[in-house]
C-alpha atoms as a PDB file:
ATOM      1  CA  UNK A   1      49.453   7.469 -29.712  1.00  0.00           C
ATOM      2  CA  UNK A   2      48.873   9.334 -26.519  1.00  0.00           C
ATOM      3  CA  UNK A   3      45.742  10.561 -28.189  1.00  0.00           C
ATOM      4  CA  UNK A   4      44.029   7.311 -28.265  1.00  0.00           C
ATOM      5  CA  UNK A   5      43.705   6.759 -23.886  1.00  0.00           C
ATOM      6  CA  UNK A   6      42.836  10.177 -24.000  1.00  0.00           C
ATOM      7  CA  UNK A   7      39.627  10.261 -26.569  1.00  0.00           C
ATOM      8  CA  UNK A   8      38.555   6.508 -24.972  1.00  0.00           C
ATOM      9  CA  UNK A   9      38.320   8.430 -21.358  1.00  0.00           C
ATOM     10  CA  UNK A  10      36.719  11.477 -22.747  1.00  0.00           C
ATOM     11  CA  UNK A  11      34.046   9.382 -24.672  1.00  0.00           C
ATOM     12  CA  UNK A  12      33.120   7.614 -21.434  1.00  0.00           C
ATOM     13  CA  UNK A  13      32.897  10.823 -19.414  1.00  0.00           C
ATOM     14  CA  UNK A  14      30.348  12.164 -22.460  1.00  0.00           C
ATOM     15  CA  UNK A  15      28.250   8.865 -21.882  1.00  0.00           C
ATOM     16  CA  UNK A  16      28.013   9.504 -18.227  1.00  0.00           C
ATOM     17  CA  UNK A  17      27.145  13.114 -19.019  1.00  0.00           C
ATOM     18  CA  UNK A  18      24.288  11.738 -21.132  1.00  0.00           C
ATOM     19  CA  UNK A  19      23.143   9.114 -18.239  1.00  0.00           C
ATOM     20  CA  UNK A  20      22.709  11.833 -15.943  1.00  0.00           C
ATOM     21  CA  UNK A  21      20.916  14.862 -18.186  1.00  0.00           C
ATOM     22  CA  UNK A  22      18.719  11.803 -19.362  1.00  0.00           C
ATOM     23  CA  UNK A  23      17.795  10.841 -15.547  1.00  0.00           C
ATOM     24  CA  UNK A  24      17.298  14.250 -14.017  1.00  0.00           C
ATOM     25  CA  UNK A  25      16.550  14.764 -10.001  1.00  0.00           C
ATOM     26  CA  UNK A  26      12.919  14.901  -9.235  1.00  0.00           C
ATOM     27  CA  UNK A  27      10.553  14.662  -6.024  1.00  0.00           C
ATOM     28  CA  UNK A  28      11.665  11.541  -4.568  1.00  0.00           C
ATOM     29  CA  UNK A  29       9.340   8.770  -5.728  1.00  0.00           C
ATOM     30  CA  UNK A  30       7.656   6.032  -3.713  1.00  0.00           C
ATOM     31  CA  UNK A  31       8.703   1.803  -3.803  1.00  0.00           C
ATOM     32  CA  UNK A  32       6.540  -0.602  -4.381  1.00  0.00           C
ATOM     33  CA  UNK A  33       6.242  -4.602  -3.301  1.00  0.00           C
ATOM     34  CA  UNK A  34       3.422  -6.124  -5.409  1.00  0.00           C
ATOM     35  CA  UNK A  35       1.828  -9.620  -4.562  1.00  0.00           C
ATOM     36  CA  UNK A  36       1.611 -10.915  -7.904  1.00  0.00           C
ATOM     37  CA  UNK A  37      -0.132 -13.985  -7.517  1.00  0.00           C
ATOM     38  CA  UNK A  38      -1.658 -16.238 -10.291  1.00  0.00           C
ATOM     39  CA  UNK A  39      -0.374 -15.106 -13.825  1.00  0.00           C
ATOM     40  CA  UNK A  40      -4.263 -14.664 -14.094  1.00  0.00           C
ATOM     41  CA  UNK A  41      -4.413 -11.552 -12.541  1.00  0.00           C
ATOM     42  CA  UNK A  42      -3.104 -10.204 -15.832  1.00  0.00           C
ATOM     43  CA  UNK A  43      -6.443 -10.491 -17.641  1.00  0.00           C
ATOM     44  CA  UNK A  44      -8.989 -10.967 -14.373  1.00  0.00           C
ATOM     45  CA  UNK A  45     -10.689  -8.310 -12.959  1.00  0.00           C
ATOM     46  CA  UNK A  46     -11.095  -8.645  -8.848  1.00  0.00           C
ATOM     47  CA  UNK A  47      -9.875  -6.908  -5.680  1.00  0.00           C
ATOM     48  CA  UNK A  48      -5.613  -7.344  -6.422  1.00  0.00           C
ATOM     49  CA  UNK A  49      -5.921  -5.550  -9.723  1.00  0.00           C
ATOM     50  CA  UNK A  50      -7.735  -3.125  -8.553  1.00  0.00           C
ATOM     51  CA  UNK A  51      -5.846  -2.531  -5.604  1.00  0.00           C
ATOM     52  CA  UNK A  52      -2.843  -2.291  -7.961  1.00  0.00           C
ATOM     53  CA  UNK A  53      -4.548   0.982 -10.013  1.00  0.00           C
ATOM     54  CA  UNK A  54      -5.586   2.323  -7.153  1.00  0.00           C
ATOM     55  CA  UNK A  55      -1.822   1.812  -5.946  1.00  0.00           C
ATOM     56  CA  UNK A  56      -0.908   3.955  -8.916  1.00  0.00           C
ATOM     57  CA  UNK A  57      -3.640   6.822  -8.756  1.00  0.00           C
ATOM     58  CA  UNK A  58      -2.084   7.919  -5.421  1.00  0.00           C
ATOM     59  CA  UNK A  59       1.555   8.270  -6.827  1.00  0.00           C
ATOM     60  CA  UNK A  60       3.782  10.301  -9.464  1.00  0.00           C
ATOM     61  CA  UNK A  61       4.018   8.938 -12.446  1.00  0.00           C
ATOM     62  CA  UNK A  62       7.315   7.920 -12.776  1.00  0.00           C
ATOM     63  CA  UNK A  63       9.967   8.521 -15.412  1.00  0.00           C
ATOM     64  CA  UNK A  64      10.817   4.882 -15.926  1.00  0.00           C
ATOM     65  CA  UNK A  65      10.474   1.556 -13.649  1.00  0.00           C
ATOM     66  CA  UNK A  66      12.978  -0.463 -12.412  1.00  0.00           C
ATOM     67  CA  UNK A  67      11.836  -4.345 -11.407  1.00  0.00           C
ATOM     68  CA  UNK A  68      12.659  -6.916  -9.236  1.00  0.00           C
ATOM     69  CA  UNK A  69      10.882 -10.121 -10.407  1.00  0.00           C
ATOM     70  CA  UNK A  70      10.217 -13.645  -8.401  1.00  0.00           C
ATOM     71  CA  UNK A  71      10.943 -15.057 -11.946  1.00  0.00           C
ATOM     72  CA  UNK A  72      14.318 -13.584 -12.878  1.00  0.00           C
ATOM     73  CA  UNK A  73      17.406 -15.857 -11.070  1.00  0.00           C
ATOM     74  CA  UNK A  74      20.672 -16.140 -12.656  1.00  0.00           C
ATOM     75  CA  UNK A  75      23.778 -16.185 -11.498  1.00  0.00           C
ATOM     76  CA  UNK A  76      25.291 -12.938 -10.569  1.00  0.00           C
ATOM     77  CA  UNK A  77      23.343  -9.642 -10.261  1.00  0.00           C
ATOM     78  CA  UNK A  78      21.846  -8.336 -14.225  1.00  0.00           C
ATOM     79  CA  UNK A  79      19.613  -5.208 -15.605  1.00  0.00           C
ATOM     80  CA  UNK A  80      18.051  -5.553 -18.750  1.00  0.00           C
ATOM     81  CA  UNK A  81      19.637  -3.130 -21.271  1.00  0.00           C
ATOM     82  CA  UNK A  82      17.468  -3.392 -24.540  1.00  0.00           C
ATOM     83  CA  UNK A  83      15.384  -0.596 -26.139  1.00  0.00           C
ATOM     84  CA  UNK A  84      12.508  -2.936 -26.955  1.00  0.00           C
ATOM     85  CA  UNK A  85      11.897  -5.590 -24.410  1.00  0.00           C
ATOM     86  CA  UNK A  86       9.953  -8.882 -25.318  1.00  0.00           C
ATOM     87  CA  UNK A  87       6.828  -9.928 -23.052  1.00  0.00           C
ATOM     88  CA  UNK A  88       7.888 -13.414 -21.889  1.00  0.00           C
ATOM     89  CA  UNK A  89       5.226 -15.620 -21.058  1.00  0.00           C
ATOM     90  CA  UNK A  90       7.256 -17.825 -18.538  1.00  0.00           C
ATOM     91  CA  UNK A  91       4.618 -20.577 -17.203  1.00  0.00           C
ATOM     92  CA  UNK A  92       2.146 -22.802 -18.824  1.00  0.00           C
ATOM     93  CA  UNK A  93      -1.088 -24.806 -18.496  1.00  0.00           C
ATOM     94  CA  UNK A  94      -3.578 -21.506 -18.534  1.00  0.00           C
ATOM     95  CA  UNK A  95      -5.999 -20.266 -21.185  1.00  0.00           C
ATOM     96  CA  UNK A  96      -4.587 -19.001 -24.719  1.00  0.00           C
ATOM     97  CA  UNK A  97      -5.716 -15.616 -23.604  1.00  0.00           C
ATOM     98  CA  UNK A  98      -2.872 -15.220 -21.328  1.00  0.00           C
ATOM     99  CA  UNK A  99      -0.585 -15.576 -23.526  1.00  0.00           C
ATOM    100  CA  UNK A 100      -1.806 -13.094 -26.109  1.00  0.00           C
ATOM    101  CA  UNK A 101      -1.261 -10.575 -24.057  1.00  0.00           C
ATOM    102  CA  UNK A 102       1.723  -8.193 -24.902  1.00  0.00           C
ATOM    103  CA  UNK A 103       3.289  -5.525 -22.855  1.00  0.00           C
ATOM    104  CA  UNK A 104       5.168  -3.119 -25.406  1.00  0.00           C
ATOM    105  CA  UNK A 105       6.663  -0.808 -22.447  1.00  0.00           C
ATOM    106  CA  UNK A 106      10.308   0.189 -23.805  1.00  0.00           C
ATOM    107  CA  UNK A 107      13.291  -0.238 -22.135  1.00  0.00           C
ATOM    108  CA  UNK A 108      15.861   2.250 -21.373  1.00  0.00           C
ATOM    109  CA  UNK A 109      19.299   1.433 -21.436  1.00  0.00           C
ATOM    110  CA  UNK A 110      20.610   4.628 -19.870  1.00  0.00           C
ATOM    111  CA  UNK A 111      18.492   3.627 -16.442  1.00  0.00           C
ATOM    112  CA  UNK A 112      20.595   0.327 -17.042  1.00  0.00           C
ATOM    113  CA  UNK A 113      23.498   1.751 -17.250  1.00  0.00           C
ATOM    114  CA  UNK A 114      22.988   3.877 -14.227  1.00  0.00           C
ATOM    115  CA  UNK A 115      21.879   1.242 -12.216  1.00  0.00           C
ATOM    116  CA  UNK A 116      25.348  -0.015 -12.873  1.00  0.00           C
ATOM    117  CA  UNK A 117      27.651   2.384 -12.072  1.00  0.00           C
ATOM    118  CA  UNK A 118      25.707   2.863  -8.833  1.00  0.00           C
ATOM    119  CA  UNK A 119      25.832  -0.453  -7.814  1.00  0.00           C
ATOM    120  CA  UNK A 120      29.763  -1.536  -6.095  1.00  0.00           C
ATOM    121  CA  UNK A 121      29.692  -4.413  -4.319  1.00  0.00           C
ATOM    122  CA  UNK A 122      29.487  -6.538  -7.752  1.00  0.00           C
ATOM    123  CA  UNK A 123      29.577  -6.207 -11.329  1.00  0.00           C
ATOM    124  CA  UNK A 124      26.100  -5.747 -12.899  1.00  0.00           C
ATOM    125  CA  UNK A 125      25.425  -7.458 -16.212  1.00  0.00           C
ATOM    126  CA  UNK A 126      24.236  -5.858 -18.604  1.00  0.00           C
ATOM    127  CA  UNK A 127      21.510  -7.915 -20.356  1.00  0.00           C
ATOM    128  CA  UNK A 128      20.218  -7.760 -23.873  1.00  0.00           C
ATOM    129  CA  UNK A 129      18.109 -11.283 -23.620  1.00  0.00           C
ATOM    130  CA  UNK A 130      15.465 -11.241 -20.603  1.00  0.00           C
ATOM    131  CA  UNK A 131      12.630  -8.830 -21.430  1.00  0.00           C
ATOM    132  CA  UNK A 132       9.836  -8.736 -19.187  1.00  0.00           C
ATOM    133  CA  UNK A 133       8.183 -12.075 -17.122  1.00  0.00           C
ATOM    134  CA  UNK A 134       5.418 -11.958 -16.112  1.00  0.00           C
ATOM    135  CA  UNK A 135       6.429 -11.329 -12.485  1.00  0.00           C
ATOM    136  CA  UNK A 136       6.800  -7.287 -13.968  1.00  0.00           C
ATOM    137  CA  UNK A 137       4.466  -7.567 -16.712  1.00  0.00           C
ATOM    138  CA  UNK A 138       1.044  -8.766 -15.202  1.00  0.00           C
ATOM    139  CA  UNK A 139       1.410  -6.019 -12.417  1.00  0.00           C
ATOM    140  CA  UNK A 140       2.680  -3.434 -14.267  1.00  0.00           C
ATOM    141  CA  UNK A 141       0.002  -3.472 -16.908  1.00  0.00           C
ATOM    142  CA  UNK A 142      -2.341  -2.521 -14.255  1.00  0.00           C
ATOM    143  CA  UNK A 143      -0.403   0.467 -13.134  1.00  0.00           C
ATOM    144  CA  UNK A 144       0.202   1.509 -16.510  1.00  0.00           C
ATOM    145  CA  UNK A 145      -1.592  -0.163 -19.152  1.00  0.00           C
ATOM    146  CA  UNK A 146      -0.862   2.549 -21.802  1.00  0.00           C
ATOM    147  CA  UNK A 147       2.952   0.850 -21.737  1.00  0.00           C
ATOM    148  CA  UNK A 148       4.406   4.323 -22.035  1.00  0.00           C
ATOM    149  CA  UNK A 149       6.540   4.502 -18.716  1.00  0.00           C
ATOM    150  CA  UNK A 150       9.858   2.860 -19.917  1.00  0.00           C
ATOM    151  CA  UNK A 151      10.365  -0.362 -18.016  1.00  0.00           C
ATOM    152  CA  UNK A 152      14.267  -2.320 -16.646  1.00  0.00           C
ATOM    153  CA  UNK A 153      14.343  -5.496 -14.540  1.00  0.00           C
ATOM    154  CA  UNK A 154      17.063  -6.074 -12.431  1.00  0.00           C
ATOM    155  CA  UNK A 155      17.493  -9.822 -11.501  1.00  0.00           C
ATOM    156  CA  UNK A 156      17.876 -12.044  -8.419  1.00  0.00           C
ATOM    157  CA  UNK A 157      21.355 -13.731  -7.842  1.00  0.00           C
ATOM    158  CA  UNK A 158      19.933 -17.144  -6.872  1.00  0.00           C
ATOM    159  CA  UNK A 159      23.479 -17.788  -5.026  1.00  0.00           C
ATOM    160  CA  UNK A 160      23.402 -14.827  -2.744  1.00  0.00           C
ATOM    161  CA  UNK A 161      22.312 -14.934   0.544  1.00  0.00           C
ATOM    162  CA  UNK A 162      19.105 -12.059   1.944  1.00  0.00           C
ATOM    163  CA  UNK A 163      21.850  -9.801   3.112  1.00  0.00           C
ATOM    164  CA  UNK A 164      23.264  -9.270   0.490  1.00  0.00           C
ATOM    165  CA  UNK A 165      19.953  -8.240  -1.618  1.00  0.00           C
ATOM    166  CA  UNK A 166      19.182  -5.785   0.999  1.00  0.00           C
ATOM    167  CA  UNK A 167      22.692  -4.564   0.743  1.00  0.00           C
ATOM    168  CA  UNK A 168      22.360  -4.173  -2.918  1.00  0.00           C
ATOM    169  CA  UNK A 169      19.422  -1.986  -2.522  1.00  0.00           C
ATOM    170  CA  UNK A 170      20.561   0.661  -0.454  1.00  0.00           C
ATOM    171  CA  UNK A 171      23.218   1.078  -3.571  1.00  0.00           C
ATOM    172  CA  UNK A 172      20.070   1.858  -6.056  1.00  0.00           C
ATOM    173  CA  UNK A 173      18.373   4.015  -3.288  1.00  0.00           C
ATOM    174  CA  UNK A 174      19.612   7.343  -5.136  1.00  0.00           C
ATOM    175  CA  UNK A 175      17.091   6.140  -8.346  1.00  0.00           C
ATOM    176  CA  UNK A 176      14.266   7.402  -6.265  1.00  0.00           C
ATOM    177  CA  UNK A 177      15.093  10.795  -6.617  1.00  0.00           C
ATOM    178  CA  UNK A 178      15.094  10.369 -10.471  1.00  0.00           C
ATOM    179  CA  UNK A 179      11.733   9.762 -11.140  1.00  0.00           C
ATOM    180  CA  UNK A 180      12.384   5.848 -11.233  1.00  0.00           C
ATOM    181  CA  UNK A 181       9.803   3.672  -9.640  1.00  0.00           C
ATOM    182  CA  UNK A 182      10.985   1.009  -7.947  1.00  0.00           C
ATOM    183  CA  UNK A 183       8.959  -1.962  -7.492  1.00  0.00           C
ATOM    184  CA  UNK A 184       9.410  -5.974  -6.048  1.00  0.00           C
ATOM    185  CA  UNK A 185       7.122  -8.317  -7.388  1.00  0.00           C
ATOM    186  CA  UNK A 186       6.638 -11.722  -6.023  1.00  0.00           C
ATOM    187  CA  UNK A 187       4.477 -13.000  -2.897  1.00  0.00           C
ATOM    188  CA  UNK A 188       5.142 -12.836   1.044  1.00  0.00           C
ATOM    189  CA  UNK A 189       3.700 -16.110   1.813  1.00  0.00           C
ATOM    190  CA  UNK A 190       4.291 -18.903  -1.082  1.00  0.00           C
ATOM    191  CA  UNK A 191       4.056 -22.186  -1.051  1.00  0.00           C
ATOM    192  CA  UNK A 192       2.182 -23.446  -3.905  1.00  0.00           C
ATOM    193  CA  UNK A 193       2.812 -26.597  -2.752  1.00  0.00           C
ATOM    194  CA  UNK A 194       0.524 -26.804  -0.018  1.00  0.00           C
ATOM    195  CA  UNK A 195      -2.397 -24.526  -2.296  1.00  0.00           C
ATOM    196  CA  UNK A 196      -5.953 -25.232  -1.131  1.00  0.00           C
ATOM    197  CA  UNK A 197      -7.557 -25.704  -4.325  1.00  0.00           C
ATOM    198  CA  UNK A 198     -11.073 -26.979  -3.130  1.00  0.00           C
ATOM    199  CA  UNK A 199     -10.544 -23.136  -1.366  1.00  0.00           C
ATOM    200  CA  UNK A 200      -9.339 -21.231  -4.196  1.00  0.00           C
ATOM    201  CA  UNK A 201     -12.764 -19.593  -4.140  1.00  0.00           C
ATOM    202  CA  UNK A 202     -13.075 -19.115  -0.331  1.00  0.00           C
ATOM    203  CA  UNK A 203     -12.245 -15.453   0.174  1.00  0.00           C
ATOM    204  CA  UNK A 204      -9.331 -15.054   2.580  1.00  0.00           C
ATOM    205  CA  UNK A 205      -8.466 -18.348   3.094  1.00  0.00           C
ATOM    206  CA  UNK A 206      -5.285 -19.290   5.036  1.00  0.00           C
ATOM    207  CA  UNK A 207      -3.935 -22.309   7.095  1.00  0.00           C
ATOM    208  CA  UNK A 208      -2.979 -21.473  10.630  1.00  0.00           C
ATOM    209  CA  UNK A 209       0.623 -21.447  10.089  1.00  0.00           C
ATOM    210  CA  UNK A 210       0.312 -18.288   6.523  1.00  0.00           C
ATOM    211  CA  UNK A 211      -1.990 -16.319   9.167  1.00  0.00           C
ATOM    212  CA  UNK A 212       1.435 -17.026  11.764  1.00  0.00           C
ATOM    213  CA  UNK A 213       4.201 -15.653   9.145  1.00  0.00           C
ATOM    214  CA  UNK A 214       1.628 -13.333   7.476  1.00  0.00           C
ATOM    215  CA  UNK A 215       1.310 -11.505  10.662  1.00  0.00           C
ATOM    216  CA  UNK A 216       4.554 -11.890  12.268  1.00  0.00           C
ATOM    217  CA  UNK A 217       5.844 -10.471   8.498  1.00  0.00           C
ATOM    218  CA  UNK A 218       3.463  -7.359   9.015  1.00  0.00           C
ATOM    219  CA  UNK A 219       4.869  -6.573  12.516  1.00  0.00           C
ATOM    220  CA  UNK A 220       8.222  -6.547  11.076  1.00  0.00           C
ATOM    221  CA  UNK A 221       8.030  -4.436   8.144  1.00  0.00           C
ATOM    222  CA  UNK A 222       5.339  -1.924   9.891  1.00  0.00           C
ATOM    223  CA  UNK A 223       8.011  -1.977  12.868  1.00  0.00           C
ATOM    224  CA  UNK A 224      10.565  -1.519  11.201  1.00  0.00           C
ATOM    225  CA  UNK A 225      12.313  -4.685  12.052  1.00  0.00           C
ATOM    226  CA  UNK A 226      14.153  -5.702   8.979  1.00  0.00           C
ATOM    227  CA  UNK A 227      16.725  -7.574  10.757  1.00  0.00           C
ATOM    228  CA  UNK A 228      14.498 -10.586  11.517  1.00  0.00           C
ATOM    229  CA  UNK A 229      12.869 -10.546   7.919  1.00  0.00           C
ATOM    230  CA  UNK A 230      16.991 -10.661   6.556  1.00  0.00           C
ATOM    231  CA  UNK A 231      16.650 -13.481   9.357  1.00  0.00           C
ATOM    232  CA  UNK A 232      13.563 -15.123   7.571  1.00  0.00           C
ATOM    233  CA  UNK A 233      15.211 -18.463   8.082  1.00  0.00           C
ATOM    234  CA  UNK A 234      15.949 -17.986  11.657  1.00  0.00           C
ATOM    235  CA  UNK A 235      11.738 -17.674  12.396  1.00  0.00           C
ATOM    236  CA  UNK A 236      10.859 -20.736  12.475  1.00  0.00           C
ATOM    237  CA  UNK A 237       8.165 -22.874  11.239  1.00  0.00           C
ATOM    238  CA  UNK A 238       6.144 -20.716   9.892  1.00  0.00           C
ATOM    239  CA  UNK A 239       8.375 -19.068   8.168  1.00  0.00           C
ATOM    240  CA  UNK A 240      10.126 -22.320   6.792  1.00  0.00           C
ATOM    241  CA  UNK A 241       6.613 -23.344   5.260  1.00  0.00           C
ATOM    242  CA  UNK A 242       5.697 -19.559   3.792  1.00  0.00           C
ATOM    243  CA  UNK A 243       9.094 -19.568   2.292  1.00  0.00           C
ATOM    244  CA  UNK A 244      10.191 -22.894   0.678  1.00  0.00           C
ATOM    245  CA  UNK A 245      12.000 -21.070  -1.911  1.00  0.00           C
ATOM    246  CA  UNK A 246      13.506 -17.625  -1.566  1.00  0.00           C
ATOM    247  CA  UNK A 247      12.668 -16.172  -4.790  1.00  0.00           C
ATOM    248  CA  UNK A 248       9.159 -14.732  -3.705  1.00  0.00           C
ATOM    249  CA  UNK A 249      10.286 -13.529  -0.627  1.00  0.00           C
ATOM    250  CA  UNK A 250      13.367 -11.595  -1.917  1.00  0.00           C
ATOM    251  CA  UNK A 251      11.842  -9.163  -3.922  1.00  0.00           C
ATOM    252  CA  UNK A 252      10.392  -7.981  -0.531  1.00  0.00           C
ATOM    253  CA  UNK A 253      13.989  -6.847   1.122  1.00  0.00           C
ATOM    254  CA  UNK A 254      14.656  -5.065  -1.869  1.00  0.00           C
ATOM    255  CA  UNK A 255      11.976  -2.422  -1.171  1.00  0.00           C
ATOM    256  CA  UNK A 256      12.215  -2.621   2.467  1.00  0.00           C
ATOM    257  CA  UNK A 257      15.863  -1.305   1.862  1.00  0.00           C
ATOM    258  CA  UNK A 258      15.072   1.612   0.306  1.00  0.00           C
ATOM    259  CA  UNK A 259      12.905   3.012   3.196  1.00  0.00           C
ATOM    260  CA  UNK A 260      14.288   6.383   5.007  1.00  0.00           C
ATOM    261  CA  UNK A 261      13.319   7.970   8.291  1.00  0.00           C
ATOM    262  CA  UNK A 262      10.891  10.390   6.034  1.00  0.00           C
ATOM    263  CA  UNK A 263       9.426   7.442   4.488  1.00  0.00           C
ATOM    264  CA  UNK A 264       5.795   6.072   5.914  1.00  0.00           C
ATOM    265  CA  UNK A 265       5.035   2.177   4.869  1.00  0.00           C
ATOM    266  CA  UNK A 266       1.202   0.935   4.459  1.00  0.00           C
ATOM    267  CA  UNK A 267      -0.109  -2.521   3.344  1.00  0.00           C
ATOM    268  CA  UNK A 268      -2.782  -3.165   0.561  1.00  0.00           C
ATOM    269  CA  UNK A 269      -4.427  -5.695  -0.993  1.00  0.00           C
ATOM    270  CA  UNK A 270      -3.861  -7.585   2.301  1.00  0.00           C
ATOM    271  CA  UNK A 271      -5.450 -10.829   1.785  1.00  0.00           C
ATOM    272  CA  UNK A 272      -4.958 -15.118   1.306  1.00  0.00           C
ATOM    273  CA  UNK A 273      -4.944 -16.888  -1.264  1.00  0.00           C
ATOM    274  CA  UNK A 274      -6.075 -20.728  -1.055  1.00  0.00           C
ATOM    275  CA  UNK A 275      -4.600 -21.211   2.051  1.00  0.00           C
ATOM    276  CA  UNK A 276      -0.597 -20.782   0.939  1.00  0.00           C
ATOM    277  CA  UNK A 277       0.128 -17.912  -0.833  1.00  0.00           C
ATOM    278  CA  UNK A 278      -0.784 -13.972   0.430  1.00  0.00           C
ATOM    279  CA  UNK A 279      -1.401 -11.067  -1.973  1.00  0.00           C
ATOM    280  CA  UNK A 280       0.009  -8.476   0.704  1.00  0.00           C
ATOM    281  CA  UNK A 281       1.675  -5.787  -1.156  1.00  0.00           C
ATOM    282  CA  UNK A 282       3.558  -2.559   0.070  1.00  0.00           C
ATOM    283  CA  UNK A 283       4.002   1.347  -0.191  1.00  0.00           C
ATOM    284  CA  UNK A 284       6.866   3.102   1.063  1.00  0.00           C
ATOM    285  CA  UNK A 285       6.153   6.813   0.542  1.00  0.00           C
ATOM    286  CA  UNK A 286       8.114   9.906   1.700  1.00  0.00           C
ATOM    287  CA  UNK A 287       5.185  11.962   4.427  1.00  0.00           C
END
């Protein structure tokens, strides 16, 4: 009978042996926020996707991808943890193109599984529903449209306030220096609700107030200051009216946490979108 604790123990200590040969120490790898945008950047060609390639050209490739979406909130904190992930096509009203297009990046549960023993400060679900929205999908294709870099997403606890995201990404910090690229995907400025669309073709468009919190942002993550973006409610109007919703933003602190005193941050694909919603996207690279 005493065999029985015994053999359960030494079976977990084998899986955690196979976690770690499986995600072997490499060069520590850069972090990545991506403005998504319009699900049509999937299957347009223009300045953001190609920003987005050129994002990859000038990094490792990395040994697997983990993903913080705009369009993954549940309650709690989750990884995906299936071999084969599904593309989900999570919005409607566009062109039957969009949503032909398939992403058949695998998964890889033993990133999930690492992701969870590194992570204390709650207990990480593992997930064998999600897949990929197209918050990870319609970026990611870009960087890698050969699908062969194996692909998690980690999601956004909708009840937690921006500390604790931050928080939660220093725990994950250590996946950098496994080959894992981590990337937040979702938009600085985003209020769709106040979209220009008689200026969706006027290049660089932004009301007074995204130009305010679109430049105010900037300071603060070039700076350093990550304080006062945790404090993104404490700005003030501008901010209120770039961030209606939190989900967007989020994805933002969870990069921004991962940045060391080695690390340098630049901005790409630094430009408005019909007046509400910025493509601004950031690298975090060691010098």
């Amino acid at each position: 009978m005493a065999l029985l604790p015994l053999a359960g123990t030494m079976t977990k200590l084998n899986d955690l042996h196979k976690m770690s040969a499986a995600l072997k120490n490499t060069e520590k790898m850069p972090a990545l926020f991506l403005g998504h945008g319009s699900p049509m950047n999937a299957i347009e060609e223009n300045e953001f996707v190609a920003g987005f390639r050129k994002a990859a050209l000038e990094i490792p490739k990395p040994n697997a991808i983990l993903c913080i979406s705009a369009h993954w909130e549940t309650r709690g904190t989750a990884v995906t943890v299936m071999d084969k992930p599904k593309t989900i096509h999570d919005f409607t009203g566009f062109p039957p193109a969009l949503y032909e297009v398939e992403y058949p990046a695998p998964g890889s549960p033993d990133l999930a599984r690492e992701t969870k023993e590194l992570v204390k400060k709650t207990d990480v679900q593992l997930d064998e529903a999600w897949g990929l929205d197209h918050g990870a999908w319609s970026v990611i294709k870009h960087l890698y449209p050969k699908a062969d870099v194996p692909v998690i997403q980690m999601s956004l606890d909708r009840y937690q306030p921006a500390q604790y995201h931050y928080d939660l990404a220093k725990e994950i910090a250590s996946l950098r220096d496994k080959g894992v690229l981590i990337i937040g995907s979702g938009n600085m400025v985003h209020n769709l609700g106040l979209l220009a669309w008689d200026k969706l073709n006027q290049e660089g468009f932004a009301f007074d107030w995204a130009k305010d919190a679109s430049e105010k942002m900037k300071n603060f993550i070039l700076g350093g200051n990550h304080d006062q973006l945790i404090k993104y409610k404490e700005q003030g109007r501008a901010f209120n009216l770039a961030i209606p919703t939190a989900e967007h933003y989020l994805p933002l602190l969870y990069v921004l946490a991962l940045k060391n005193e080695k690390d340098n941050v630049s901005l790409f694909n630094d430009k408005a979108v019909a007046g509400s919603l910025t493509m601004t996207s950031v690298k975090i690279a060691a010098d």
